[in-house]
N, C-alpha and C. Protein backbone atom coordinates (compact mmCIF):
# COMPACT_ATOMS: atom_id res chain seq x y z
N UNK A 1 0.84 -1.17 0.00
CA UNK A 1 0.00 0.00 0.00
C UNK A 1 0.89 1.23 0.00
N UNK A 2 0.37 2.50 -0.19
CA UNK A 2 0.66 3.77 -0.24
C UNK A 2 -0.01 4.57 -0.63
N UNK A 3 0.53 5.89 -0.01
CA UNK A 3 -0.03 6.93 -0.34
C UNK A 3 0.14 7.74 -1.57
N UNK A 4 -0.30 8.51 -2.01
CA UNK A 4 -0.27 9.38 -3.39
C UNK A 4 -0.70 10.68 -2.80
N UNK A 5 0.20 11.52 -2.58
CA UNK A 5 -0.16 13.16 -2.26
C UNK A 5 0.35 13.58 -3.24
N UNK A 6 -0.76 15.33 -3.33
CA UNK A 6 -0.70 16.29 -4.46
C UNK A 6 -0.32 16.93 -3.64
N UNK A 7 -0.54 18.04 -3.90
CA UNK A 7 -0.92 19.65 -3.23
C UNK A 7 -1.73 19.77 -3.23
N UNK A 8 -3.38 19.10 -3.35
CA UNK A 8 -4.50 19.39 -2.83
C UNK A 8 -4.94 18.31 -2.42
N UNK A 9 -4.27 16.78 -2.76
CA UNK A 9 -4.99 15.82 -1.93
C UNK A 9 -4.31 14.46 -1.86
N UNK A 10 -5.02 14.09 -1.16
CA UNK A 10 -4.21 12.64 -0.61
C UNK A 10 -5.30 11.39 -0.46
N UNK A 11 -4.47 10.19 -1.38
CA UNK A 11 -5.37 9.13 -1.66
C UNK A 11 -4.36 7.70 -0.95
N UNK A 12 -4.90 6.61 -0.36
CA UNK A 12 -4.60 5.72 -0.57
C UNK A 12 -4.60 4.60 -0.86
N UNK A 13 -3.39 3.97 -1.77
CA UNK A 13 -4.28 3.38 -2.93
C UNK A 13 -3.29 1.56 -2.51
N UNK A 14 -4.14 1.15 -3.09
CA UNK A 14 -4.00 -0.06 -2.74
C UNK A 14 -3.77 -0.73 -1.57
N UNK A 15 -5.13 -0.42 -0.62
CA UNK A 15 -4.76 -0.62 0.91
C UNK A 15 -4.45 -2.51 1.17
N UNK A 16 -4.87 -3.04 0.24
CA UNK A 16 -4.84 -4.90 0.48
C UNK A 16 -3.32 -5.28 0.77
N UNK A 17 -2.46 -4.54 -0.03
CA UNK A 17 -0.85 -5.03 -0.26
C UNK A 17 -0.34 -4.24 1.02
N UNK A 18 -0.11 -5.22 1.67
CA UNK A 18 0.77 -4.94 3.20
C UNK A 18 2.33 -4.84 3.20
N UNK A 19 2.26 -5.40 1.68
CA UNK A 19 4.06 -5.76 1.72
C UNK A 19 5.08 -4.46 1.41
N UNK A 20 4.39 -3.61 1.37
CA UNK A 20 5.19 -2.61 1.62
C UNK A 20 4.49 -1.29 1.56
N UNK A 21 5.17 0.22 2.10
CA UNK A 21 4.36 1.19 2.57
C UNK A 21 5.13 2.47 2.42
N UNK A 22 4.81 3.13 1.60
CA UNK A 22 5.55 4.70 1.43
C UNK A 22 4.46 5.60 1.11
N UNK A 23 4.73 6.82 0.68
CA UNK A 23 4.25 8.17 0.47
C UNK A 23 5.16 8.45 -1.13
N UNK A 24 4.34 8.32 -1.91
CA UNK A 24 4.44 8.64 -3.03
C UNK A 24 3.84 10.40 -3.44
N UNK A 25 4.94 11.12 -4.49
CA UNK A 25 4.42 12.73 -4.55
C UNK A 25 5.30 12.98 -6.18
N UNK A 26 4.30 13.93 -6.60
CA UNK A 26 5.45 14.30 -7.31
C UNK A 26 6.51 14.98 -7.15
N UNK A 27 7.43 14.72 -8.24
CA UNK A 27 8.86 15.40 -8.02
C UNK A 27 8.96 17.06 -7.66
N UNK A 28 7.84 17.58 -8.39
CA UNK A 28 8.15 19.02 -8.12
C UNK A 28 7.20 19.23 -6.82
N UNK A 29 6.80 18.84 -6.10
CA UNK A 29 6.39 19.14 -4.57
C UNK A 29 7.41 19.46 -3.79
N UNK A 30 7.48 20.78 -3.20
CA UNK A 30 8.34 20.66 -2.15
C UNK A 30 7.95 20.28 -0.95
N UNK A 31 9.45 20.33 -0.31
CA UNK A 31 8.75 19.41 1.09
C UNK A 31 7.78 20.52 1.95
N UNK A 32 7.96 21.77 2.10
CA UNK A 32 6.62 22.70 2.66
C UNK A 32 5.64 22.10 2.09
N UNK A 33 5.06 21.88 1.22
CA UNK A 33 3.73 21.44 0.26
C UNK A 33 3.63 20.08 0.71
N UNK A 34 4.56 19.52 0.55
CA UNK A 34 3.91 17.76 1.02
C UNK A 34 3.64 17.52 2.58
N UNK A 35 4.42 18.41 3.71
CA UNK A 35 3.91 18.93 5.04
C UNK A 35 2.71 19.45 5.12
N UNK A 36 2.33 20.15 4.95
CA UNK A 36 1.04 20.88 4.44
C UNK A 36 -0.13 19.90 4.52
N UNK A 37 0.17 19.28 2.96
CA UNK A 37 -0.68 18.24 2.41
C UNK A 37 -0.88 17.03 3.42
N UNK A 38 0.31 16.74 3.92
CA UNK A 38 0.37 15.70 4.94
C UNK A 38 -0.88 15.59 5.95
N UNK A 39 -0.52 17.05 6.54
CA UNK A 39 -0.87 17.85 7.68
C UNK A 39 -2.54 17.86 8.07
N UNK A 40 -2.82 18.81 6.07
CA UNK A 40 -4.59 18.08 6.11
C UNK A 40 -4.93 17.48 5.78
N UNK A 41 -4.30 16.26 6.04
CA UNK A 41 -5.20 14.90 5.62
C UNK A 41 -4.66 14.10 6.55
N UNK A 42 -4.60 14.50 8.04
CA UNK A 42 -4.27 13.63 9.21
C UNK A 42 -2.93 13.01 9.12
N UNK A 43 -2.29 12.81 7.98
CA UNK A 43 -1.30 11.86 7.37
C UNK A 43 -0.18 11.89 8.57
N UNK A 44 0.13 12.43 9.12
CA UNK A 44 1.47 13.13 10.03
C UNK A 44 2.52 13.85 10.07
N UNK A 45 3.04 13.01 10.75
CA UNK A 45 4.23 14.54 10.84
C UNK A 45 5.52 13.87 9.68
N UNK A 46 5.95 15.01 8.53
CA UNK A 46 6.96 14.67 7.99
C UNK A 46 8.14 15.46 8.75
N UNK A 47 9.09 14.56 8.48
CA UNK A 47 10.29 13.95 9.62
C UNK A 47 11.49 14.51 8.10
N UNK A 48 12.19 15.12 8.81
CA UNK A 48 13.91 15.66 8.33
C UNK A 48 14.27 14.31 7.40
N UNK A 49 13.95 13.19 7.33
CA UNK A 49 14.96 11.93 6.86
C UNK A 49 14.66 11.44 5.86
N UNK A 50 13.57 12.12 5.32
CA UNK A 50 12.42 11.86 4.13
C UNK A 50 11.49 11.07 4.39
N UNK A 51 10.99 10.74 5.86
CA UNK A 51 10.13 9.79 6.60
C UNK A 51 8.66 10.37 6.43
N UNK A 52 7.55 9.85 6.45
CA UNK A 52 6.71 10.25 7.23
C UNK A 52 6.33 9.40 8.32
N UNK A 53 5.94 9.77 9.53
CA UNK A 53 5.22 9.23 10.68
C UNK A 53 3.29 8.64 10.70
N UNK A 54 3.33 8.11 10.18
CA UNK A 54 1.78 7.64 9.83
C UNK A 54 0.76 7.29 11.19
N UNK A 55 -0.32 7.55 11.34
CA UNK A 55 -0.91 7.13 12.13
C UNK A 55 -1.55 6.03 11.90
N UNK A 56 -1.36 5.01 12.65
CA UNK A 56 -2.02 3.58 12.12
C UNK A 56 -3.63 4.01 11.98
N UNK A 57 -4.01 4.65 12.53
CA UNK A 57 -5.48 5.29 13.11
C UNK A 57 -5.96 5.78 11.26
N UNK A 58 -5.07 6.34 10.28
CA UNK A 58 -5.24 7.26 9.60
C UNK A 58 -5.63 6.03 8.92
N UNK A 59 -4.22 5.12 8.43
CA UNK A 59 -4.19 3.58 7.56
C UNK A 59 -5.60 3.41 7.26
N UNK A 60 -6.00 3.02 8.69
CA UNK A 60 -7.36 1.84 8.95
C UNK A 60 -8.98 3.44 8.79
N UNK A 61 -8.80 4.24 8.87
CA UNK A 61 -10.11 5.48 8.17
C UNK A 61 -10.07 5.21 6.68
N UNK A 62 -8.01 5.18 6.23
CA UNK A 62 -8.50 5.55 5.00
C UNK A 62 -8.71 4.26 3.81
N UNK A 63 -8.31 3.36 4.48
CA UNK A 63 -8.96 1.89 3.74
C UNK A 63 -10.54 2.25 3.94
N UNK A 64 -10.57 1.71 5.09
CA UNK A 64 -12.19 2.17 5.32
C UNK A 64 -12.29 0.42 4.80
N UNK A 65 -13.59 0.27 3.97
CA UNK A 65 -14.73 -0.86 3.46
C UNK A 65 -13.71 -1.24 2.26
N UNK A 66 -12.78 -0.65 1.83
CA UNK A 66 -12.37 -1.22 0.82
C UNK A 66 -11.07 -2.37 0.70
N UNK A 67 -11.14 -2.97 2.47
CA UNK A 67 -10.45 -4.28 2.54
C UNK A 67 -10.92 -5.23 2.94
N UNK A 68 -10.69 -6.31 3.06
CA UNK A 68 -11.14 -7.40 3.48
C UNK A 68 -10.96 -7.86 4.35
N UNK A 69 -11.44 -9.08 4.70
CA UNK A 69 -11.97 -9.59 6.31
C UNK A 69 -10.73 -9.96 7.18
N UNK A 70 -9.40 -10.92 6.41
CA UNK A 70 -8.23 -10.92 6.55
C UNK A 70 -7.34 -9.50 7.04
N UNK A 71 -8.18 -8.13 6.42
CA UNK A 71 -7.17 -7.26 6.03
C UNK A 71 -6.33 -6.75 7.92
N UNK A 72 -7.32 -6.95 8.66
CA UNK A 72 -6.67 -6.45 10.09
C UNK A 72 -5.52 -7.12 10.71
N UNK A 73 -5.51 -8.21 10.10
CA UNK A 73 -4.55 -9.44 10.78
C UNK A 73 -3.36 -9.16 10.07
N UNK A 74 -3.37 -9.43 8.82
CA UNK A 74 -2.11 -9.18 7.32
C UNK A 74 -1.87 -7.36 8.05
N UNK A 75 -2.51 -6.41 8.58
CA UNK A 75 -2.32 -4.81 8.74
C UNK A 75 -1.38 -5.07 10.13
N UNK A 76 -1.66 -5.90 10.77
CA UNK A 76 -0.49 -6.14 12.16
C UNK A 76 0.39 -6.89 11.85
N UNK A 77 0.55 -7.77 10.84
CA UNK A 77 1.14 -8.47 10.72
C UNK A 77 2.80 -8.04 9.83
N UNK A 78 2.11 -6.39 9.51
CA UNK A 78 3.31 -5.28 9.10
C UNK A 78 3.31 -4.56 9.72
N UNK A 79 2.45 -4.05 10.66
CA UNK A 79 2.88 -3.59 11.90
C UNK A 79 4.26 -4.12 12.92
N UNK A 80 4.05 -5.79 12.81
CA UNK A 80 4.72 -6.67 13.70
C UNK A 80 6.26 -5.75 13.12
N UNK A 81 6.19 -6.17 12.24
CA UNK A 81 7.63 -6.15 11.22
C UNK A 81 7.50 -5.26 11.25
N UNK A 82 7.58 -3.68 11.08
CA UNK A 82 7.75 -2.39 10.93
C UNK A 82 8.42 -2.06 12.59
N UNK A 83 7.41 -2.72 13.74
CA UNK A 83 8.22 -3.25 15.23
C UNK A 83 9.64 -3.45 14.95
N UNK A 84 9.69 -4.21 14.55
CA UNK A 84 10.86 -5.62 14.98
C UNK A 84 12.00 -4.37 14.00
N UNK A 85 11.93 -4.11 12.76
CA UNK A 85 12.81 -3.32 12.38
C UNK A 85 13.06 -1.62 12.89
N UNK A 86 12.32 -1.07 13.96
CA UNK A 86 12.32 0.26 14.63
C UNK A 86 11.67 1.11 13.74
N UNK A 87 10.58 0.68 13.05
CA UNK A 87 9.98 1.90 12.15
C UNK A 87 8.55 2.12 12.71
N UNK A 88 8.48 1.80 14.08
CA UNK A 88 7.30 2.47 14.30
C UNK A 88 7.22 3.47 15.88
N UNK A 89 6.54 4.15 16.11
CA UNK A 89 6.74 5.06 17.43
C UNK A 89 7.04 3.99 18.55
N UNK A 90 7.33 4.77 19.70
CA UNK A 90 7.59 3.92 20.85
C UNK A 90 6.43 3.53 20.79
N UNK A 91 5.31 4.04 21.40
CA UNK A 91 3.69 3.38 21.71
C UNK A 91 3.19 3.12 20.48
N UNK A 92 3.69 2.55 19.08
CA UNK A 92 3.17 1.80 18.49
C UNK A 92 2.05 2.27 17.61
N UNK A 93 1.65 3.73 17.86
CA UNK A 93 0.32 4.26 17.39
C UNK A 93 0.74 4.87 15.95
N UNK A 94 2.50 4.91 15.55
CA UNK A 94 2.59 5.66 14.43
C UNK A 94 3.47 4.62 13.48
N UNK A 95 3.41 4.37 12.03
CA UNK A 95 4.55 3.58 11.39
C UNK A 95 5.02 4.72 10.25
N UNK A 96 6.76 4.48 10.14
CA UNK A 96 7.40 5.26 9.63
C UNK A 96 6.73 4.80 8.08
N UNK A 97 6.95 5.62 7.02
CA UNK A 97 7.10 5.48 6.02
C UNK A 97 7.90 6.23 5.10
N UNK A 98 8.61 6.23 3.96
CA UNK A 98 9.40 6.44 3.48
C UNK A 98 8.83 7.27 1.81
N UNK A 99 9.33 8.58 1.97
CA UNK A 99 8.79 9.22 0.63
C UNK A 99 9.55 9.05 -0.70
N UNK A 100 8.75 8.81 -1.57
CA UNK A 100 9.40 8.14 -3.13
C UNK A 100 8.76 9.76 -3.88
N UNK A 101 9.78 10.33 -4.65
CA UNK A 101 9.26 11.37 -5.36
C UNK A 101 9.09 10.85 -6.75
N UNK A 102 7.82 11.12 -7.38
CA UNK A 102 7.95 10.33 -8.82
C UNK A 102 7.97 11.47 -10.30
């Protein structure tokens, strides 16, 4: 899964695929604009390292109905692993993700 931010909005698209998780933007966004963008759309806090901080809370609104019955178990189950490799907050409520400019 991932995200797709503009400068006016933010989609995420393919919430089923757990196997991996970034913030996709275009190239000419600067990082003020993709903060911004982040910002209103709950997304979180972008981080100096080209990270964003995701709220698992945001993940599971913005799937919404469009996963399946499996999808909560396979969604911890990269949670687990996002754990085990230090990419998620101490209390667990945020997972790092990594911005791809396209």
């Amino acid at each position: 899964m991932h995200f797709f931010i503009s400068a006016d909005s933010v989609e995420l698209v393919d919430p089923q695929d757990v196997t991996a998780f970034s913030i996709r933007c275009p190239a000419e966004l600067d990082d003020g604009d993709l903060a911004a963008s982040a910002e209103r759309a709950g997304l979180g806090e972008v981080l100096e390292s080209g990270h964003v901080m995701v709220p698992v809370a945001t993940i599971r609104r913005m799937a919404g109905d469009r996963v399946g019955p499996s999808w909560e178990d396979d969604l911890a189950g990269m949670l687990a692993y996002a754990t085990r490799k230090g990419w998620t907050s101490e209390d667990g409520t945020r997972v790092r993700a990594h911005v791809e400019r396209t």
